[in-house]
Structure formats: structure tokens, C-alpha cells
C-alpha atoms as a PDB file:
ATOM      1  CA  UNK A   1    -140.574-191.807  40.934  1.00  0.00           C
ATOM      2  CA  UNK A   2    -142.280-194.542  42.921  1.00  0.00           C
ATOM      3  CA  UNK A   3    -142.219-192.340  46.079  1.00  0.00           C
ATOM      4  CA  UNK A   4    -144.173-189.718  44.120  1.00  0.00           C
ATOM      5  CA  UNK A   5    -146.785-192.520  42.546  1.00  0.00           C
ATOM      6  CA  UNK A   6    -147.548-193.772  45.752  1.00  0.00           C
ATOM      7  CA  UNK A   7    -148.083-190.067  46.787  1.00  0.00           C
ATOM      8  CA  UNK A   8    -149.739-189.242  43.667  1.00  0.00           C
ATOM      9  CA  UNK A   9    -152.172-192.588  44.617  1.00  0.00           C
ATOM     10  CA  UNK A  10    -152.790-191.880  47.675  1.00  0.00           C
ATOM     11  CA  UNK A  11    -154.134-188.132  47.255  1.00  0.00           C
ATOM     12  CA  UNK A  12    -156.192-189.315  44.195  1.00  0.00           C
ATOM     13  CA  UNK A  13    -157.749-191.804  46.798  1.00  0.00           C
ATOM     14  CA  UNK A  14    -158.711-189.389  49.444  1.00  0.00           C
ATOM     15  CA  UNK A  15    -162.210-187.607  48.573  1.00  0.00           C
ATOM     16  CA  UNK A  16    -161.000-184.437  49.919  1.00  0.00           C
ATOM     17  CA  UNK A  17    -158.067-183.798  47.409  1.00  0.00           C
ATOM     18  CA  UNK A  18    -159.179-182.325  43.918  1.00  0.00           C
ATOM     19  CA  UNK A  19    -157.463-183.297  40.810  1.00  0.00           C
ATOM     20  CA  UNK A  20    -156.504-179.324  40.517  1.00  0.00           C
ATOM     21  CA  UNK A  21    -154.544-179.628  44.011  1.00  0.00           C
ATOM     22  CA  UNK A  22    -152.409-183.074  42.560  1.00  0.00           C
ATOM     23  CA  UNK A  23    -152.073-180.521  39.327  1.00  0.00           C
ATOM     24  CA  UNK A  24    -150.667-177.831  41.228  1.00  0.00           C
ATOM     25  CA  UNK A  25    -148.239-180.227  43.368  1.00  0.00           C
ATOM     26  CA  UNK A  26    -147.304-182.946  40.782  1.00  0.00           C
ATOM     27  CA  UNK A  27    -147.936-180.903  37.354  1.00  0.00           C
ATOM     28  CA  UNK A  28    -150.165-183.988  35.773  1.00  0.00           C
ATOM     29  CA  UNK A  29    -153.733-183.374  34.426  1.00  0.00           C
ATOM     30  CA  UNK A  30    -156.806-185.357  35.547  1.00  0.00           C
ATOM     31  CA  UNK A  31    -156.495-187.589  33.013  1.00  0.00           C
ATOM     32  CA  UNK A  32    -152.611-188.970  33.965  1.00  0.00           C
ATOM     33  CA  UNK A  33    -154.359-189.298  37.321  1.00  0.00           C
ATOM     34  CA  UNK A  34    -156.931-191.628  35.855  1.00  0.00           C
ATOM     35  CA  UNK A  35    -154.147-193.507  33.719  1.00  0.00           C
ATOM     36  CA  UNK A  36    -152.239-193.781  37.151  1.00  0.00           C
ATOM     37  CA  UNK A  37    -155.077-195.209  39.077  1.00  0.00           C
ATOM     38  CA  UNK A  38    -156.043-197.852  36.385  1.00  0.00           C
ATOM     39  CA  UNK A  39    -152.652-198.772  35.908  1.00  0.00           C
ATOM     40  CA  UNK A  40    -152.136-199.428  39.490  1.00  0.00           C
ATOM     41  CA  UNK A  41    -155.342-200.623  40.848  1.00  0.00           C
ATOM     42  CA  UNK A  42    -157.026-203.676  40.684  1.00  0.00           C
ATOM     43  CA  UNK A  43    -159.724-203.332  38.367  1.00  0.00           C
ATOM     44  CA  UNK A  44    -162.385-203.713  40.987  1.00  0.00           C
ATOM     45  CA  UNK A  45    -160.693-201.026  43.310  1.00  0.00           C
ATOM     46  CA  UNK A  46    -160.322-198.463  40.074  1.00  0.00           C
ATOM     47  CA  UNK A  47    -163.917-198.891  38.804  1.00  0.00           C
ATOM     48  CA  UNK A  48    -165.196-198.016  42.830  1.00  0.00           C
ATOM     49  CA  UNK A  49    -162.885-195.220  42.796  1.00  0.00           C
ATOM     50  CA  UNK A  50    -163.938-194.417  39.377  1.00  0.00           C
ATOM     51  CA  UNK A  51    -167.696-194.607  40.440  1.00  0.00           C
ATOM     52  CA  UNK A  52    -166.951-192.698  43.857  1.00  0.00           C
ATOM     53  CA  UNK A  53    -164.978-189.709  42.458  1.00  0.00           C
ATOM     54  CA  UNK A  54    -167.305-189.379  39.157  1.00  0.00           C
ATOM     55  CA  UNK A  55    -168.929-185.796  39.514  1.00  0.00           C
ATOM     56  CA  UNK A  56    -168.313-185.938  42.802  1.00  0.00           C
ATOM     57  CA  UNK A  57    -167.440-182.137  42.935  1.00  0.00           C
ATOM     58  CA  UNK A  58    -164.666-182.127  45.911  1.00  0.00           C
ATOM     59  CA  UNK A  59    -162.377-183.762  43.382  1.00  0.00           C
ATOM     60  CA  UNK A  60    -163.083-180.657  40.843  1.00  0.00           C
ATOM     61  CA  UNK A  61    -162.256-177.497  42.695  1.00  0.00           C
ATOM     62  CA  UNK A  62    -163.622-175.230  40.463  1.00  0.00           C
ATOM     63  CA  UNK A  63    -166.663-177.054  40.572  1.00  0.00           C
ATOM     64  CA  UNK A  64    -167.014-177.210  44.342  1.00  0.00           C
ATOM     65  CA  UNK A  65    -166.493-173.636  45.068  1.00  0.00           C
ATOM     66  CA  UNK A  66    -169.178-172.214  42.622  1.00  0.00           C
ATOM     67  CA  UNK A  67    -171.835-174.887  43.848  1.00  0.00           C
ATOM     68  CA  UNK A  68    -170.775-173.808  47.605  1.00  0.00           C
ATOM     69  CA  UNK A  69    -171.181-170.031  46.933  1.00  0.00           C
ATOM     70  CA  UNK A  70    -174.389-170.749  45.442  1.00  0.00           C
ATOM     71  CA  UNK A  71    -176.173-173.049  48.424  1.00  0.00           C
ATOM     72  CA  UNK A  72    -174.433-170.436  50.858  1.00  0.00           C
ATOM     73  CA  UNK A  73    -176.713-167.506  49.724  1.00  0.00           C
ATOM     74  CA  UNK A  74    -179.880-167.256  51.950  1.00  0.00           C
ATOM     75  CA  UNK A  75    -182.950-165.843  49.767  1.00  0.00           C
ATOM     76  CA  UNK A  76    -186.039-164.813  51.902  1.00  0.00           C
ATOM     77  CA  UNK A  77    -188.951-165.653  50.313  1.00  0.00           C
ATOM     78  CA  UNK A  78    -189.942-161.853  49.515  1.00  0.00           C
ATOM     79  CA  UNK A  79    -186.375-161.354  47.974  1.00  0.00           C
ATOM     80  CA  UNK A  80    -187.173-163.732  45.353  1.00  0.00           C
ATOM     81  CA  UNK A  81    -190.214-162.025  43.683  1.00  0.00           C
END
């Protein structure tokens, strides 16, 4: 189990791995993610994690594939009237 908390840690960490992606490999919501990290942090290193990862949409996949669709559309000025 400790191999798979480290893991678990580890992808939580990096910005580019959303909580659906730890779902999908680990079968744990968000919030046993969260419980994870503040139960193996120090407090200082959970609340900038915390702060870094808060809306930060790369962490919710959903999230950051509707917002990316949307800035990738190109309107020309005359297609928006």
C-alpha cells in the first residue's frame, strides 16, 4: 500500500495529472486525494499544493477540455454579429 501512496502522492503533486486520471488508475475520488495529501504533507507543503491545484483546471479534466475547445474556436469579427 505504501508503494501505491507514494504513487498516488506523487501524481497528485504533478500539475499535469487530473484527479479523474488518479480515479481511473487508483479508483479513489478527489476528495481521498485531498485526505491523502493532508495526511502526508506538512501542513505548509499541503496548503501550497492546496492553493496551487485550487481551480486550477488541468487537475479537473472535464473542466480543462471544455475551456480548451472553447479558446480554440477562432470567431472573425463579422461571424459574431
Amino acid at each position: 500500500m505504501s508503494e501505491n501512496l507514494n504513487k498516488i502522492i506523487q501524481l497528485a503533486w504533478h500539475d499535469k495529472t487530473s484527479f479523474d486520471e488518479i480515479k481511473r488508475k487508483f479508483s479513489i475520488s478527489e476528495a481521498e486525494v485531498i485526505k491523502i495529501m493532508r495526511t502526508n504533507l506538512k501542513p505548509g507543503s499541503f496548503r501550497l499544493w492546496r492553493k496551487r491545484v485550487g481551480g486550477r483546471r488541468s487537475k479537473h479534466q472535464k473542466k480543462s477540455e471544455i475551456l480548451s475547445n472553447f479558446e480554440n474556436q477562432k470567431f472573425l469579427s463579422h461571424e459574431i454579429y
